[in-house]
Protein backbone atom coordinates (compact mmCIF):
# COMPACT_ATOMS: atom_id res chain seq x y z
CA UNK A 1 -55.67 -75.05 149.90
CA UNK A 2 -58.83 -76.91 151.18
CA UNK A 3 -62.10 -75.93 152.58
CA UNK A 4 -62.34 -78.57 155.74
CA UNK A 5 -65.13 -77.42 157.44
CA UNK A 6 -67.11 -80.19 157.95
CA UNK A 7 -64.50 -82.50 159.28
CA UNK A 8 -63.60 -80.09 161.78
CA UNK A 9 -67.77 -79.25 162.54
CA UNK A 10 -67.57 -83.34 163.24
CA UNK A 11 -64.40 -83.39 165.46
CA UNK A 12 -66.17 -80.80 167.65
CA UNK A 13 -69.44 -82.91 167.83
CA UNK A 14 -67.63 -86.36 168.38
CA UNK A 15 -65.55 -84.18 170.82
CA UNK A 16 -68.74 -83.02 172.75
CA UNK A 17 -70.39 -86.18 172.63
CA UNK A 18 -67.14 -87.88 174.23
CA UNK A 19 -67.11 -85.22 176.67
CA UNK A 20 -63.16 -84.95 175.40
CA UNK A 21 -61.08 -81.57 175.06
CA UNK A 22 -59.40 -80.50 172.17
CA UNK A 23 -55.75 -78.69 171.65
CA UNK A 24 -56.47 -76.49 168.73
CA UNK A 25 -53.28 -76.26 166.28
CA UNK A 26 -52.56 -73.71 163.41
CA UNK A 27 -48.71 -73.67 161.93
CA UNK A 28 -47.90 -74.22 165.35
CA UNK A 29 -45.55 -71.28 165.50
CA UNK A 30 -46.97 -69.93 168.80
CA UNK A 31 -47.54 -73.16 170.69
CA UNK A 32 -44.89 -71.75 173.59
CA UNK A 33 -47.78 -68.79 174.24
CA UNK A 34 -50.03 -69.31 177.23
CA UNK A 35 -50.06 -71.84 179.77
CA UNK A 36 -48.75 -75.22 179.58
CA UNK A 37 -51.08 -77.13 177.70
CA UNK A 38 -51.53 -81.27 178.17
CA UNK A 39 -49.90 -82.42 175.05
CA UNK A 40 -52.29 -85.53 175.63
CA UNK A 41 -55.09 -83.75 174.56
CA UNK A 42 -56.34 -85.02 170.94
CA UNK A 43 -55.35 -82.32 168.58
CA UNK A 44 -57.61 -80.32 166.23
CA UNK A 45 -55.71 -79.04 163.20
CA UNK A 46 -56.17 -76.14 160.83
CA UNK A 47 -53.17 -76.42 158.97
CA UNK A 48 -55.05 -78.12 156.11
CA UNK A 49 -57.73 -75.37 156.33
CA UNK A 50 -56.29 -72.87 154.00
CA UNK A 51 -56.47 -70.36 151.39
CA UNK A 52 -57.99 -66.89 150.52
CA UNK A 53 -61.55 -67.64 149.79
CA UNK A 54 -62.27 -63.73 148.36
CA UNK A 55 -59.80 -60.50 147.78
CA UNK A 56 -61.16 -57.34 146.85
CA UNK A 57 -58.30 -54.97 145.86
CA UNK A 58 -60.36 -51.58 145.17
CA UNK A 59 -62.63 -52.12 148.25
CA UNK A 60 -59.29 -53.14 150.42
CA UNK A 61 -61.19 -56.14 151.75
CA UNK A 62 -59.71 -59.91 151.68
CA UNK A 63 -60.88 -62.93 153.35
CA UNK A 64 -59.18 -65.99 154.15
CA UNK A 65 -59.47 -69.32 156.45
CA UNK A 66 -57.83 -69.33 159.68
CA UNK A 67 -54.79 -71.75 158.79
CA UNK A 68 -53.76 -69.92 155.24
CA UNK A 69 -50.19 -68.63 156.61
CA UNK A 70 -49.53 -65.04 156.48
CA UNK A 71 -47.02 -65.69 153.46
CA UNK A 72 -49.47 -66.31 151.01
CA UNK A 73 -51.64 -63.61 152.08
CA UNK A 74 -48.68 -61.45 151.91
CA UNK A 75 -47.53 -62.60 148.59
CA UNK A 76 -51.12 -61.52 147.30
CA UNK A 77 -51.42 -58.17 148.63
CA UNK A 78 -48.27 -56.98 147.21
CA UNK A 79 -48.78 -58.09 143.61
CA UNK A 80 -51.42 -54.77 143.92
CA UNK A 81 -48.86 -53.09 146.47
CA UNK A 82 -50.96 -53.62 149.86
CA UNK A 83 -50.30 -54.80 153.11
CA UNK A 84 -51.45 -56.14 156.57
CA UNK A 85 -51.29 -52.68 158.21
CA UNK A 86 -51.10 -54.16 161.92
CA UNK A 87 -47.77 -56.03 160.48
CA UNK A 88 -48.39 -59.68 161.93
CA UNK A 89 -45.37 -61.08 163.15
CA UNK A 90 -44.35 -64.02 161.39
CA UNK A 91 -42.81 -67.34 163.29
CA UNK A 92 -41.48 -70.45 162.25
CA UNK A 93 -43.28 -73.15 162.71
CA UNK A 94 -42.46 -75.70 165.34
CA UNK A 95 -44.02 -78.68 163.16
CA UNK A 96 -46.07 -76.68 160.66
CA UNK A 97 -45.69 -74.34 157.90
CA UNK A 98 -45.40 -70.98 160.50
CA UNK A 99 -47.62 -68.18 161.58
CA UNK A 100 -51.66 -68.62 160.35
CA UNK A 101 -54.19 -65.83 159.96
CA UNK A 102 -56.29 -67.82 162.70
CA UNK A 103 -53.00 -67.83 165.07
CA UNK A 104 -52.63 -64.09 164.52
CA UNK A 105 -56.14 -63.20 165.72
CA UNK A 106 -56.08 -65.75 168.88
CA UNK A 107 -53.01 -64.74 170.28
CA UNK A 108 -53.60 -60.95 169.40
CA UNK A 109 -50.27 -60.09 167.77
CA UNK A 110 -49.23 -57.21 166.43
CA UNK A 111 -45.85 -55.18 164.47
CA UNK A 112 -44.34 -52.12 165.55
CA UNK A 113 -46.65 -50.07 163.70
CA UNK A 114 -50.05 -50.88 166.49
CA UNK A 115 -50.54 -47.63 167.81
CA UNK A 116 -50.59 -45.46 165.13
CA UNK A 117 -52.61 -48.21 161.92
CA UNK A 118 -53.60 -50.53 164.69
CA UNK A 119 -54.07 -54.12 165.94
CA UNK A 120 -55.21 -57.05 164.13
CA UNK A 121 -58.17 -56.81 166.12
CA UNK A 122 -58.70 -53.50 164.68
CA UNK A 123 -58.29 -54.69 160.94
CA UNK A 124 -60.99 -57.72 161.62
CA UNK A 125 -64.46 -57.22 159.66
CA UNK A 126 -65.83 -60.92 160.71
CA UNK A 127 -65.02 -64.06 161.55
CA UNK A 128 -66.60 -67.77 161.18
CA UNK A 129 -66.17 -69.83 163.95
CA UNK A 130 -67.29 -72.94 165.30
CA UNK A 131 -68.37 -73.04 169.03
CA UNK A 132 -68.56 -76.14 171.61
CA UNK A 133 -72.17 -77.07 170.24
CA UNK A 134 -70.54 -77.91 167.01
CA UNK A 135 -72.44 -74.70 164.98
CA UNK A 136 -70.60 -72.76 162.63
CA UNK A 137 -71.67 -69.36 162.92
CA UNK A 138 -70.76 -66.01 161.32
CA UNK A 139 -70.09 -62.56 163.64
CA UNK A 140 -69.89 -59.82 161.45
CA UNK A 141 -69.43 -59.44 157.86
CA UNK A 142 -67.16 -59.10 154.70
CA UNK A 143 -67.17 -55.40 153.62
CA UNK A 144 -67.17 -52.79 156.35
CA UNK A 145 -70.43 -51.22 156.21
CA UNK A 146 -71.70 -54.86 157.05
CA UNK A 147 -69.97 -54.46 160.27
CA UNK A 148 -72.83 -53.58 162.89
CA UNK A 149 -74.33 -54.77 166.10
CA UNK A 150 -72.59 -56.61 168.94
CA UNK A 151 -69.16 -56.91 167.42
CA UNK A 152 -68.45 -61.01 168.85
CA UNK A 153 -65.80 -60.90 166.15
CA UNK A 154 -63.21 -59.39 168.30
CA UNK A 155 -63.80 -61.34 171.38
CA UNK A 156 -61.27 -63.77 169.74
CA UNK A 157 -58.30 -61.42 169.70
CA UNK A 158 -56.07 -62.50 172.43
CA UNK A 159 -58.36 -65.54 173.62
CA UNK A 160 -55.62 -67.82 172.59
CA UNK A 161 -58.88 -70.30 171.12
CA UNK A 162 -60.78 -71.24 174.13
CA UNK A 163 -63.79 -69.55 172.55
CA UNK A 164 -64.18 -71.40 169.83
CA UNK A 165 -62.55 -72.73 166.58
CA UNK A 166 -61.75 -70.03 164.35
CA UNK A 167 -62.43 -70.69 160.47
CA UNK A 168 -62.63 -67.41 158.62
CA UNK A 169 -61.28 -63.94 158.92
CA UNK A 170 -62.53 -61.18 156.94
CA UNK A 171 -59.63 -57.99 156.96
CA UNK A 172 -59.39 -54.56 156.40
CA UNK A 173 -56.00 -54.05 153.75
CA UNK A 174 -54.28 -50.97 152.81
CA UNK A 175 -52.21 -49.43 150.19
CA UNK A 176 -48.57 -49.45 151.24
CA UNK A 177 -46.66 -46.08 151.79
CA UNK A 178 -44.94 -44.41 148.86
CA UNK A 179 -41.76 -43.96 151.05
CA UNK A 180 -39.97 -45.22 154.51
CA UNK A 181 -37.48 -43.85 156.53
CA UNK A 182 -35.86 -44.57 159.67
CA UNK A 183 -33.94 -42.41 161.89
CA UNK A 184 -31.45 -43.42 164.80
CA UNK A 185 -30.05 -41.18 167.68
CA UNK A 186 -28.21 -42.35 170.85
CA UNK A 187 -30.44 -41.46 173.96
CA UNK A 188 -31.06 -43.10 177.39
CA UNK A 189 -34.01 -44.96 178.04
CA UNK A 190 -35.89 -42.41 180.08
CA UNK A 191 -34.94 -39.59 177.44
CA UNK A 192 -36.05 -41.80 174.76
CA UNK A 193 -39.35 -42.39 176.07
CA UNK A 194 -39.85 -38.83 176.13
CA UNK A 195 -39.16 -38.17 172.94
CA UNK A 196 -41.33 -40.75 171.92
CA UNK A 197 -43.92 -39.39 173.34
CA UNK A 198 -43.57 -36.36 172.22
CA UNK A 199 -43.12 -37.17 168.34
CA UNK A 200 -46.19 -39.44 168.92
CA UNK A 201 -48.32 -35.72 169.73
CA UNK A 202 -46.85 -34.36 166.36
CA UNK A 203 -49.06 -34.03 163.06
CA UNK A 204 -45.79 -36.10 161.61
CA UNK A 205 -45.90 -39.77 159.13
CA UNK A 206 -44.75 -41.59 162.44
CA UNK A 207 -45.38 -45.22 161.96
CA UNK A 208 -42.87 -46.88 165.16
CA UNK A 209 -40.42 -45.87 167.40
CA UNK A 210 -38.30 -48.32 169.67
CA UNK A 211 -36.03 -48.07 172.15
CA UNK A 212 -33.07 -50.63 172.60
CA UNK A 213 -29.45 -50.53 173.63
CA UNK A 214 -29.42 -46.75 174.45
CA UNK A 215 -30.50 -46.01 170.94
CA UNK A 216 -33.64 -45.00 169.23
CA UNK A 217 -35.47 -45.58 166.45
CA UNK A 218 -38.25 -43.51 164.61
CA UNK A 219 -39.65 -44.74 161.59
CA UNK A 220 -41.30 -41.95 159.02
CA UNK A 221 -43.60 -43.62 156.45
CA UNK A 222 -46.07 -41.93 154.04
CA UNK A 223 -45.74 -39.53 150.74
CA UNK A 224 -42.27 -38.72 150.18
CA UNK A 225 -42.49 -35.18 150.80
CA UNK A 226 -44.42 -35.21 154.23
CA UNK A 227 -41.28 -38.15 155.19
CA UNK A 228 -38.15 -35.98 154.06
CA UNK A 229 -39.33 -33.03 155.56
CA UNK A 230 -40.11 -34.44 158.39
CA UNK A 231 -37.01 -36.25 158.43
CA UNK A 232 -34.85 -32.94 157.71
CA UNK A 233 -36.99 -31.39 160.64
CA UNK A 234 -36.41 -33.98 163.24
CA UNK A 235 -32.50 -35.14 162.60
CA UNK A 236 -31.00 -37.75 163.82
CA UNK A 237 -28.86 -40.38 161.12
CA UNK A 238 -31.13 -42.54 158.52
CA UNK A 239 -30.38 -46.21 159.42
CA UNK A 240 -28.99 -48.37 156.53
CA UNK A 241 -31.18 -51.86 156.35
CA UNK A 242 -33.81 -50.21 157.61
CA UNK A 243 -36.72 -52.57 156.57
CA UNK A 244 -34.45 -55.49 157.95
CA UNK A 245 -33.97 -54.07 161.64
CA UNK A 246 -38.07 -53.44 161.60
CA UNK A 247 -38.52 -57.22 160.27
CA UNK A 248 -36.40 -58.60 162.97
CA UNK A 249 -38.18 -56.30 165.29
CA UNK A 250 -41.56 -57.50 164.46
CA UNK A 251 -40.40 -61.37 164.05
CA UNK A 252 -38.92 -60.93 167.43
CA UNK A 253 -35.26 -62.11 165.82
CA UNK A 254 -33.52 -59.46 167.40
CA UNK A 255 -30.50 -60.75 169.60
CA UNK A 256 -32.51 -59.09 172.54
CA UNK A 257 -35.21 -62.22 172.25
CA UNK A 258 -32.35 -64.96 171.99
CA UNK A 259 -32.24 -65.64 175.63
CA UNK A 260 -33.22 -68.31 177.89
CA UNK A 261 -34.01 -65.95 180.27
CA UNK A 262 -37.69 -65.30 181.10
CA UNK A 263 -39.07 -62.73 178.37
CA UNK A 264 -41.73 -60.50 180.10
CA UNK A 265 -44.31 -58.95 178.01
CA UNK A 266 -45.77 -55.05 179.64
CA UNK A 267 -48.59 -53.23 178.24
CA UNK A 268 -48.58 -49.84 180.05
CA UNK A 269 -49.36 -45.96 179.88
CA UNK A 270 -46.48 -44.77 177.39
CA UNK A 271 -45.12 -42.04 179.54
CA UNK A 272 -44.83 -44.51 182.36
CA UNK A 273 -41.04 -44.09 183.79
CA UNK A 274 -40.63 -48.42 184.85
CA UNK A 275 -37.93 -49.31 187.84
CA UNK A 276 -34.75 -49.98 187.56
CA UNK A 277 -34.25 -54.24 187.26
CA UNK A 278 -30.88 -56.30 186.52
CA UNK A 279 -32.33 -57.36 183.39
CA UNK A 280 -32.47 -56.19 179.59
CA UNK A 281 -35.22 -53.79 178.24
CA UNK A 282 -36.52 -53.06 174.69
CA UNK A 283 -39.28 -50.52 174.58
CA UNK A 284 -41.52 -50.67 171.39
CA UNK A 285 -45.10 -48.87 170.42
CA UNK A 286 -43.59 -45.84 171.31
CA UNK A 287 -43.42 -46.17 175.00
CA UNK A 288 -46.98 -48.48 175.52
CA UNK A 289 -44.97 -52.31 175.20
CA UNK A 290 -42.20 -53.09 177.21
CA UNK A 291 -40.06 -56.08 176.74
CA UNK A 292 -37.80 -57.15 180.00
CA UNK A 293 -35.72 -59.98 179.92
CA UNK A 294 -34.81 -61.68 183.76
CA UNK A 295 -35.85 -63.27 185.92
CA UNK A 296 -38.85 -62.46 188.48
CA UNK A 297 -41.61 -63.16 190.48
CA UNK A 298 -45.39 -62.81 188.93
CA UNK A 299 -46.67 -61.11 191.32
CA UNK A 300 -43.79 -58.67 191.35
CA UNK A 301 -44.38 -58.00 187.67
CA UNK A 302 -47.86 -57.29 188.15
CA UNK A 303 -47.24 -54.67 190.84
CA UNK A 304 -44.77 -52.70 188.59
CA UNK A 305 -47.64 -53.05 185.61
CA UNK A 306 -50.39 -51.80 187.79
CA UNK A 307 -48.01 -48.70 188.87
CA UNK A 308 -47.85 -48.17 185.15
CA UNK A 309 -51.10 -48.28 184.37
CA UNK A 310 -51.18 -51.55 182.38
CA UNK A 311 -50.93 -55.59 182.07
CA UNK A 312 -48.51 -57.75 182.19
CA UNK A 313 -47.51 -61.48 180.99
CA UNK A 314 -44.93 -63.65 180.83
CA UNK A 315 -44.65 -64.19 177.14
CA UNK A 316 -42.04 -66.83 177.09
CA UNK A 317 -40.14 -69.47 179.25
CA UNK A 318 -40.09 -69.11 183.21
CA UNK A 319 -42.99 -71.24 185.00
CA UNK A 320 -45.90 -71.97 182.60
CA UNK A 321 -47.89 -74.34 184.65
CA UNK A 322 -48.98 -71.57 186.95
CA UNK A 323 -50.77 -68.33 185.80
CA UNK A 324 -48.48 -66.53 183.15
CA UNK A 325 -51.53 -63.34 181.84
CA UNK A 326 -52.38 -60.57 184.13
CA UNK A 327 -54.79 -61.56 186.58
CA UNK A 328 -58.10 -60.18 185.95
CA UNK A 329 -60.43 -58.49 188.67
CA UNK A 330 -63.22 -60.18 189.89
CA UNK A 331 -66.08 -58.65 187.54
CA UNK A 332 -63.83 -59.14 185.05
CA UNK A 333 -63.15 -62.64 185.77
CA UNK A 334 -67.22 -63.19 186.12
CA UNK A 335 -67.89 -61.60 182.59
CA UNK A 336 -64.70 -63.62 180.47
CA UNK A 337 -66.49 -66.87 182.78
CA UNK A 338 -70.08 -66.44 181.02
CA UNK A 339 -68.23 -65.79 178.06
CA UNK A 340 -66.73 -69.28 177.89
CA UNK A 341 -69.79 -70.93 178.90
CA UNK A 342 -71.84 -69.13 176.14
CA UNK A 343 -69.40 -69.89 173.71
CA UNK A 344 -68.25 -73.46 174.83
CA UNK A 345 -70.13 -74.61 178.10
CA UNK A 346 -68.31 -78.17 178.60
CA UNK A 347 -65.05 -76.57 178.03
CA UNK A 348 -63.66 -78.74 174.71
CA UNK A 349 -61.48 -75.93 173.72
CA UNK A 350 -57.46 -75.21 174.78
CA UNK A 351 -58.68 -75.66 178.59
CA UNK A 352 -56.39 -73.67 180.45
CA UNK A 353 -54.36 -72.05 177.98
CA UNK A 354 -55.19 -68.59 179.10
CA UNK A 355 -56.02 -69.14 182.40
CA UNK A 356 -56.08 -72.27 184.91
CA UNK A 357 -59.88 -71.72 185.73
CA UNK A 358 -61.08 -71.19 182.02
């Protein structure tokens, strides 16, 4: 655990003065998100910028630096029986120790609980972060009722760092729930996704619900009573291993995500009924994230994302030197492009990670 601010405040300058990009590394567990990225490109490391700098059980408050992995903040949080309520996924790290706070908050990643505790973006109080003039500024604060004004914090969820280097993150924690069940029932996809929708209207401890080889999967969380009599209410057979199948959900280890294949990524209106493709699905956030695995064009994927009223990317493998997020419209384009150059005007950080003209 070290505090290396400084020598990364001095990369960025030399880095500016040199005119020379810099490939921003955590644990280096989601290095195959994004565009292809010119391995060339001196590297900035935060794996050696780590630990929690403050925890705050009773106010359920904990800050830490961007490369503490989510282990240790994990391994904290339980020894007073909290948790990371937007359940970060965790990765293995291609030549690091695995998934980082920072990473977390770049690439915007979140369990199978999102739509009902929320994203990591959701859970972020502040951040410290250094832009491309080499200042180390603070957006936000450390308790919640510091949070106010423009809220620049959250600008870094899903920028995959080409805003900035990310140093700090201040989170909202929460107690964990007293009890957890999981029921499974053998549906078809479309009838699943109704009933998905519908539990998701219910006053019910609903905290996920997947879809995935013709079966589905509701998770009840909360005060014992309100789960088994929900549970009782709702039927369906309580699935042994539970906390296992939800862990290899949320670390994407299912034997759905060990493919070659491309591995398509939809954020879309949950009702949305999606066409039928050769490949695999796996529905998750209770209708609103598809996964498809198969091959396909971009700009087919797009089409069927717009019909459903959402975004699509290719997460992993297929053709990552062209564009691989959903192509933004033109004001929206405009705004993320003053954006960058407010944040990093000659374009030091991850150029072209998220998109070939940023």
């Amino acid at each position: 655990m070290a505090d290396i601010t400084s020598q990364l405040v001095e990369q960025v300058l030399n880095a500016g003065s040199q005119k020379q990009s810099l490939r921003i590394l955590g644990g280096g567990s989601k290095a195959f998100m994004g565009r292809a990225v010119d391995n060339s490109i001196p590297e900035l490391s935060l794996r050696e910028h780590s630990g929690i700098v403050s925890y705050h059980p009773v106010e359920l408050v904990l800050t830490a630096r961007a490369g503490t992995p989510l282990t240790e903040l994990e391994a904290a949080l339980a020894e007073n029986n909290q948790m990371l309520a937007f359940e970060p996924p965790r990765f293995s790290g291609g030549e690091g120790e695995g998934s980082t706070l920072g990473g977390t908050l770049a690439c915007h990643l979140s369990g199978p609980g999102r739509p009902w505790s929320g994203s990591v973006r959701d859970h972020v109080l502040g951040i410290r972060l250094i832009n491309g003039y080499g200042e180390h500024l603070r957006f936000g604060g450390q308790v919640m009722k510091n949070v106010a004004g423009y809220d620049l914090s959250r600008l870094q969820a899903g920028a995959l760092g080409t805003l900035g280097v990310i140093t700090e993150i201040s989170l909202k924690v929460l107690p964990k729930p007293a009890s957890s069940r999981t029921l499974v029932s053998d549906c078809e996809l479309d009838e699943a996704v109704s009933i998905m929708n519908r539990r998701a209207g219910e006053p019910k401890p609903l905290t996920a619900a997947c879809w995935l080889d013709n079966k589905l999967y509701l998770r009840l969380s909360g005060a014992h009573s309100a789960v088994d009599a929900t549970a009782a209410q709702w039927g369906g057979d309580e699935l042994d291993g539970a906390d296992r199948f939800w862990q290899q959900l949320r670390d994407q280890q299912l034997e759905f995500f060990c493919s070659d294949q491309p591995l398509w990524r939809f954020s879309v209106n949950p009702s949305a009924r999606m066409p039928a493709l050769s490949g695999q699905w796996l529905v998750d956030w209770g209708g609103a994230q598809r996964w498809y695995r198969g091959e396909a064009t971009f700009g087919d994927m797009e089409s069927i994302a717009k019909d459903a009223g959402g975004q699509v990317s290719l997460y992993r493998g297929g053709d990552r030197t062209g564009e691989v997020m959903h192509r933004p419209s033109p004001a929206e384009q405009a705004l993320q492009q003053r954006l960058k150059q407010a944040f990093d005007p000659d374009g030091l950080f991850n150029p072209g990670r998220l998109y070939s003209w940023m």
